[in-house]
Protein backbone atom coordinates (compact mmCIF):
# COMPACT_ATOMS: atom_id res chain seq x y z
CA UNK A 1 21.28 43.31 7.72
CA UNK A 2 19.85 40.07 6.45
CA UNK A 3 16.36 40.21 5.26
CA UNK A 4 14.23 37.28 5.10
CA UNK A 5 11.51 36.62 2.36
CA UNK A 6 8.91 36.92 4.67
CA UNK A 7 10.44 40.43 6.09
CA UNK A 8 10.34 41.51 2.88
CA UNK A 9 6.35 40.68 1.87
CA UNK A 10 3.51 42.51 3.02
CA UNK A 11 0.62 41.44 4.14
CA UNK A 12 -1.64 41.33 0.62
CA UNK A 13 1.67 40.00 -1.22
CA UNK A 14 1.56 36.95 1.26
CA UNK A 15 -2.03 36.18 0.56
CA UNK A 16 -2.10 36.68 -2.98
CA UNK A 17 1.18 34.20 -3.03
CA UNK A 18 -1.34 31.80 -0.80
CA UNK A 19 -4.10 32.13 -3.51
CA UNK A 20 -1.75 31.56 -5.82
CA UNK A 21 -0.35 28.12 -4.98
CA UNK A 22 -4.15 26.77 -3.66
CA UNK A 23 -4.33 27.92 -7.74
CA UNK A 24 -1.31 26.07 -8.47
CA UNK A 25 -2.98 22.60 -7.49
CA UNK A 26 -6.71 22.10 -9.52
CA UNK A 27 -6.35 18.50 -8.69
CA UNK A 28 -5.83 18.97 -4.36
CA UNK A 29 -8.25 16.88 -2.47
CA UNK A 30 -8.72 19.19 0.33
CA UNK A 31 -8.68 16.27 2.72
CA UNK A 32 -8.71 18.01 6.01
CA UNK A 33 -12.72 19.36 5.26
CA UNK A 34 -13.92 15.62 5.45
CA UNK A 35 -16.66 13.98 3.93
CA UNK A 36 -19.09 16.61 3.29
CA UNK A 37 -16.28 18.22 1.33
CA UNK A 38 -15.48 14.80 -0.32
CA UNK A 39 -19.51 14.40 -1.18
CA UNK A 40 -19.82 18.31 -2.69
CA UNK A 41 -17.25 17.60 -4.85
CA UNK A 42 -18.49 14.71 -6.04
CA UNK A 43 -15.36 12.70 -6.20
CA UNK A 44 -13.24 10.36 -3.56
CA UNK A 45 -9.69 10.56 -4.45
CA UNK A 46 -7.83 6.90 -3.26
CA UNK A 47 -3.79 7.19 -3.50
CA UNK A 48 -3.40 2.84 -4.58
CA UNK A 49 -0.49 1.28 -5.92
CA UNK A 50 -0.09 0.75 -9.69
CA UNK A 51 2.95 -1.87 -9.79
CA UNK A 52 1.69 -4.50 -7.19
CA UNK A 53 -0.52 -7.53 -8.97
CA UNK A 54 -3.08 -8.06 -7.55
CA UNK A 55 -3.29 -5.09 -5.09
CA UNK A 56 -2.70 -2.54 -7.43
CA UNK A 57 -1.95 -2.46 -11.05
CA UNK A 58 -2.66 -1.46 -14.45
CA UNK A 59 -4.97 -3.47 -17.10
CA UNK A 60 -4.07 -3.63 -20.97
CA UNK A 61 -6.03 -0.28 -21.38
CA UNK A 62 -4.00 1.31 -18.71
CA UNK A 63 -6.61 1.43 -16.44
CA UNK A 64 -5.59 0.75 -12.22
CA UNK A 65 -7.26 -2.54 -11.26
CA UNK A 66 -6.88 -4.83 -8.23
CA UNK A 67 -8.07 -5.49 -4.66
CA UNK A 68 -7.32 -2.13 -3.32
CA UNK A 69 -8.76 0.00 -5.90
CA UNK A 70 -12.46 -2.57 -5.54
CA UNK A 71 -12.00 -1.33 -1.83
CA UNK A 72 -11.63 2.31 -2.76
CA UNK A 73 -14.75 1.78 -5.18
CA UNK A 74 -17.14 0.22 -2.96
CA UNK A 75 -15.94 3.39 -0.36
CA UNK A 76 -17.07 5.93 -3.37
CA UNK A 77 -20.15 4.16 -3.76
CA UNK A 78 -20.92 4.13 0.06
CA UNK A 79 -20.55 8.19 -0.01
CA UNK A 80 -22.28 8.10 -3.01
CA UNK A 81 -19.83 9.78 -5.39
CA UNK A 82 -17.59 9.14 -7.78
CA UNK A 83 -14.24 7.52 -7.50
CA UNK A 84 -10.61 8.76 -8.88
CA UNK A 85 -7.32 6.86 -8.68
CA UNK A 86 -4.11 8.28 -8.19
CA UNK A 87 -1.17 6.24 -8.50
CA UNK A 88 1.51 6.27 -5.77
CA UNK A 89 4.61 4.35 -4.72
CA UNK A 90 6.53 3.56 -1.07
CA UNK A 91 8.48 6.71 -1.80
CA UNK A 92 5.57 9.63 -2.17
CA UNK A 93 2.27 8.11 -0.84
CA UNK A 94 2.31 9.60 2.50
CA UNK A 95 3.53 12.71 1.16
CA UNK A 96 0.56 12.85 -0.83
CA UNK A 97 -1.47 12.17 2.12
CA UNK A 98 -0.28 15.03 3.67
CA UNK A 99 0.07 17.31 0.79
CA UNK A 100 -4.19 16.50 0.07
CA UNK A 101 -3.55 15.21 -3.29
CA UNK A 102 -5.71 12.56 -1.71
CA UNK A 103 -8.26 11.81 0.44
CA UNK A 104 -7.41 8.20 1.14
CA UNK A 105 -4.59 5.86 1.07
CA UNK A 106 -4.97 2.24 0.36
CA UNK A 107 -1.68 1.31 -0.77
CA UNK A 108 -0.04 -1.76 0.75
CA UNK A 109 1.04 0.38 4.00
CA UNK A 110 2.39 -1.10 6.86
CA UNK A 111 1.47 -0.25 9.91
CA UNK A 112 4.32 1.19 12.36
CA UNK A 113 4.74 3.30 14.72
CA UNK A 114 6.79 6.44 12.99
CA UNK A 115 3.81 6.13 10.26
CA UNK A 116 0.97 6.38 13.10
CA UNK A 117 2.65 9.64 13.75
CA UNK A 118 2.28 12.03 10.63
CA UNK A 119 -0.90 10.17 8.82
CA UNK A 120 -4.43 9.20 11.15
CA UNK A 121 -4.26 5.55 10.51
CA UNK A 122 -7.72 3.50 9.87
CA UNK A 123 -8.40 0.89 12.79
CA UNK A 124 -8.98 -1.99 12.36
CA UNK A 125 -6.19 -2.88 9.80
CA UNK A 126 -7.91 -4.22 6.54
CA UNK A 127 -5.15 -6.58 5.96
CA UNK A 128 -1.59 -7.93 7.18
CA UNK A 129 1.02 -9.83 5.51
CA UNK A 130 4.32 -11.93 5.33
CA UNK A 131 7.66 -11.84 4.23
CA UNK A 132 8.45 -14.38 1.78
CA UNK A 133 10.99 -15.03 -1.22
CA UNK A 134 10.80 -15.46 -4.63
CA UNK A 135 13.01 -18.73 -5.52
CA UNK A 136 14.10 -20.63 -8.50
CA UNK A 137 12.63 -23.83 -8.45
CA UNK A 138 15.63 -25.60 -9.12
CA UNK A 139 16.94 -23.92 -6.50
CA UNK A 140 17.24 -26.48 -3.35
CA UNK A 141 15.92 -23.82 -0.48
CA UNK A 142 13.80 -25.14 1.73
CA UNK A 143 14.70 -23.42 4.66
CA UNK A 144 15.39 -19.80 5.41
CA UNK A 145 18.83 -21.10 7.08
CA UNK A 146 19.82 -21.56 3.74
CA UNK A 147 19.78 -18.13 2.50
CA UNK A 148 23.21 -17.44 4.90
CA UNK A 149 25.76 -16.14 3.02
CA UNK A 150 23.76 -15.85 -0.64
CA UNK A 151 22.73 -12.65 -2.60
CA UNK A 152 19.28 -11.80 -2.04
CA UNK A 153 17.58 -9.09 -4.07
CA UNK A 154 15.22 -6.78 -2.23
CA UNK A 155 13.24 -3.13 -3.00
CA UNK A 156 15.06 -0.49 -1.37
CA UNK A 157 13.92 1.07 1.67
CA UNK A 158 11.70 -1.90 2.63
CA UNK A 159 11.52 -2.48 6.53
CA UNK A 160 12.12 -6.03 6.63
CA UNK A 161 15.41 -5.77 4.57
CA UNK A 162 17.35 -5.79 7.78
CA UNK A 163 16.12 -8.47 9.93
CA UNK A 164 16.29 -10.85 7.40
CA UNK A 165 20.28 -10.03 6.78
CA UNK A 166 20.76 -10.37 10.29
CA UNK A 167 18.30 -13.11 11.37
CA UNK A 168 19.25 -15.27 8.18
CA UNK A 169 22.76 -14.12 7.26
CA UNK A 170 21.74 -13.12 3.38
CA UNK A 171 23.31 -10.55 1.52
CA UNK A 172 20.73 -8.02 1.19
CA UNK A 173 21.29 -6.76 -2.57
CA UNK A 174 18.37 -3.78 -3.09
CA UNK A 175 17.40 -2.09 -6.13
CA UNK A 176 14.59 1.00 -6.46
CA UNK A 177 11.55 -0.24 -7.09
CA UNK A 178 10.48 -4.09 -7.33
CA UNK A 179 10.97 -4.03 -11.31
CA UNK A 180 14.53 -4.23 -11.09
CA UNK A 181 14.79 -6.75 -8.36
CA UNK A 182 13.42 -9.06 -10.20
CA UNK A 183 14.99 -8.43 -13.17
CA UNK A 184 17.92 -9.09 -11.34
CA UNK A 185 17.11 -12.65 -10.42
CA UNK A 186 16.12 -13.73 -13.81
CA UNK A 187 19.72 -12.47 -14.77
CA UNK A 188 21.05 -14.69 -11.90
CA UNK A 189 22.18 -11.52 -9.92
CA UNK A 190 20.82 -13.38 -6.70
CA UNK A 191 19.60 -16.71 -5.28
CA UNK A 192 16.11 -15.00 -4.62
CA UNK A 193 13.48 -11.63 -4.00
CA UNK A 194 12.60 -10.99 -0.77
CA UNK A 195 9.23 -9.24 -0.57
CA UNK A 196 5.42 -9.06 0.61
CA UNK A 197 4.36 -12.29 -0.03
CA UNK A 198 1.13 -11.50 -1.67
CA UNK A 199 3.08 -9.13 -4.53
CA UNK A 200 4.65 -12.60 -4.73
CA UNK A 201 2.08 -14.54 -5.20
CA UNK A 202 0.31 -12.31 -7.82
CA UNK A 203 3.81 -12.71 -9.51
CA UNK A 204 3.13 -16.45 -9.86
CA UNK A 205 -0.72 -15.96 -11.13
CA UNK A 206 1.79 -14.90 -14.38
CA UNK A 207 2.32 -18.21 -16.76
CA UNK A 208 6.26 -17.37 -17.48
CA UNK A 209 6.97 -16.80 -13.39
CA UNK A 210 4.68 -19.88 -12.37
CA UNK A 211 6.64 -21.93 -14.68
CA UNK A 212 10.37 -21.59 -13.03
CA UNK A 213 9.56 -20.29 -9.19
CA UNK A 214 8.34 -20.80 -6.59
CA UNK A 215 7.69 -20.28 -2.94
CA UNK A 216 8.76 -22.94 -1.20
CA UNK A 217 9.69 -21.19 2.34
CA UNK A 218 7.17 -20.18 4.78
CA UNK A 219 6.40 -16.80 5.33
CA UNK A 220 7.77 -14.42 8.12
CA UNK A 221 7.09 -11.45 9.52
CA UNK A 222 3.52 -10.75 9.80
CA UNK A 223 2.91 -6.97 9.26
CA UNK A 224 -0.06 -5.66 9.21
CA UNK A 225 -1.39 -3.09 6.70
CA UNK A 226 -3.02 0.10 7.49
CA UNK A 227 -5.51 2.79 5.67
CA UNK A 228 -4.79 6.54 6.27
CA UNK A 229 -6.22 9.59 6.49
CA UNK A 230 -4.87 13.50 6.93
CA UNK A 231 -4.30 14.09 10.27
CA UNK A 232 -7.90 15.68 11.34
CA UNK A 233 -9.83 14.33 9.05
CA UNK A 234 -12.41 12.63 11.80
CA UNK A 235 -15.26 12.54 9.29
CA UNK A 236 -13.46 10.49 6.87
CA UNK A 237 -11.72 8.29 9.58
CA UNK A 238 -15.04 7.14 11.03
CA UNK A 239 -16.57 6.19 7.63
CA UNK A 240 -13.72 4.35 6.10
CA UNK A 241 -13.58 2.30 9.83
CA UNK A 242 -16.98 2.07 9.44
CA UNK A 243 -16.43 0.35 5.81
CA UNK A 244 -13.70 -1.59 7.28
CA UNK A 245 -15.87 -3.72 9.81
CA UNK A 246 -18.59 -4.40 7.65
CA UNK A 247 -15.95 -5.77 5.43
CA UNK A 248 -14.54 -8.19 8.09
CA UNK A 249 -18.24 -8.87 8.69
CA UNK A 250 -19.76 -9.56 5.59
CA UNK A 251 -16.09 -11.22 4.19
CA UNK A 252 -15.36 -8.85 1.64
CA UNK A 253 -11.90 -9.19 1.43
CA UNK A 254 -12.02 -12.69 1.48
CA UNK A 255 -13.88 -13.25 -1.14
CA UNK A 256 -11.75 -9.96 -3.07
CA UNK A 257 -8.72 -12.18 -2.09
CA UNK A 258 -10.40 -15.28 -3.95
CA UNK A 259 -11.17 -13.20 -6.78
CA UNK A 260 -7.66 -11.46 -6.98
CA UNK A 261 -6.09 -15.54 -7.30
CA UNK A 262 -5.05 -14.72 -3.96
CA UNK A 263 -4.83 -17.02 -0.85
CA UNK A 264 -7.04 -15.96 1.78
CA UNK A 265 -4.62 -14.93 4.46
CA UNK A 266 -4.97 -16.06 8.68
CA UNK A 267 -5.61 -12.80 8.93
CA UNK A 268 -8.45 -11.93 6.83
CA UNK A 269 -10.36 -15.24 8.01
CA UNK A 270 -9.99 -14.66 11.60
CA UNK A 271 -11.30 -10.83 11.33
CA UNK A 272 -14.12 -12.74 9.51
CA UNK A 273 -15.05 -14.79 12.16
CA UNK A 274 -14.64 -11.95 14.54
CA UNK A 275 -16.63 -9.65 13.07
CA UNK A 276 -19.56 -11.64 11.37
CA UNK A 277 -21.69 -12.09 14.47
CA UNK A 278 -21.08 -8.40 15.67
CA UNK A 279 -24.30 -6.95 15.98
CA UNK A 280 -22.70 -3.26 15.26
């Protein structure tokens, strides 16, 4: 007869196994409790990206800076606690999420559909951007058409990889990461990088990338980017949404767009000019 773990446990071994793993993670955010469990702790815990100037990245100390984590800090001080950082990438961040090794994400997330099923997405999006490419300026492209037929490094996984091989007829060559992809054009591996256009233009706010590309198509794609919250977590939801209009009111992330050396996008404006006569 074939006996399961479970079959095999009793009842106290079970819990003290439970105890035991909540033991296991110190560092779990609990997320699911909400805010009053956020504000007795005394800490917000933000899941932001740590590899994507200006959204996300690390200073000479080692320190995350960029436009997301100023979001996640002016959140903190709206709760009134403190705030902590944890570093995430496309691979683990909803996993996280979901896991409660954080509260929050704010990490370059676009909004779709499968997403909007496992995480409680933030409405209205904070942000939304296009698909762009990383060029050579010596390179001649001036229209996407051109791209037909030509390598074209990309980040694995990325949702966009697709259309544009069948739209534009590249050759969609990925790598892990966005490190290696662009290693791979400065080696000449491909004509271009195909990626979020803002990562791309925090790329160029660097002297020895401003200096031989460019980005001379325009962008595609418009995706909007969401926040997200653990499933349940209704408290949490309504504050950060709260935060999120008064940011499109007062033009928060316009002006954290200027700041980051980033051009205010169509989209941030118009949710600007939405929101900033709203009256609640």
């Amino acid at each position: 007869m074939r006996l399961t773990i479970r079959t095999l446990l009793t009842t106290g071994a079970m819990a003290a196994l439970a105890a035991l793993s909540a033991v296991a993670l110190p560092g779990r955010a609990a997320a699911a409790d909400g805010v009053d469990a956020i504000k007795k702790r005394g800490t917000l815990i933000v899941g932001v990206k740590a590899d994507y100037k200006p959204f996300g990245f690390r200073d000479p100390s080692g320190a995350i800076i960029g436009l997301e984590p100023d979001l996640a800090a002016d959140l903190a001080k709206r709760l009134g606690v403190k705030l902590e950082l944890v570093p995430v990438v496309s691979a683990n961040r909803i996993e996280f999420l979901q896991q409660g090794k954080v509260d929050l994400l704010i990490a370059t997330l676009s909004d779709k559909p499968e997403r909007r099923r496992v995480v409680q997405a933030i409405d209205p999006n904070y942000y939304s951007d296009f698909v762009n490419v990383l060029l050579p300026k010596n390179s001649g492209i001036t229209d996407w058409a051109q791209l037909k037929g030509k390598p074209l490094c990309a980040t694995s996984g990325a949702w966009y990889n697709k259309d544009v091989a069948r739209t534009y007829g590249a050759e969609i060559v990925a790598f892990d990461g966005s490190e290696k992809p662009l290693f791979a054009l400065k080696q000449g591996n491909c004509i271009g990088y195909v990626y979020d256009q803002s990562m791309l233009q925090g790329k160029l706010l660097d002297d020895d990338w401003k200096a031989n590309y460019a980005l001379p198509l325009k962008g595609i794609l418009d995706a909007p980017w969401m926040m997200a919250v653990a499933q349940g977590n209704t408290t949490l939801q309504a504050a950060v949404e709260d935060a999120t209009k008064d940011w499109m009111k007062t033009g928060f992330i316009v002006n954290e767009e200027k700041k980051w050396g980033i051009e205010p996008t169509a989209y941030s404006k118009a949710m600007h000019e939405k929101y900033k006569n709203a009256t609640n």
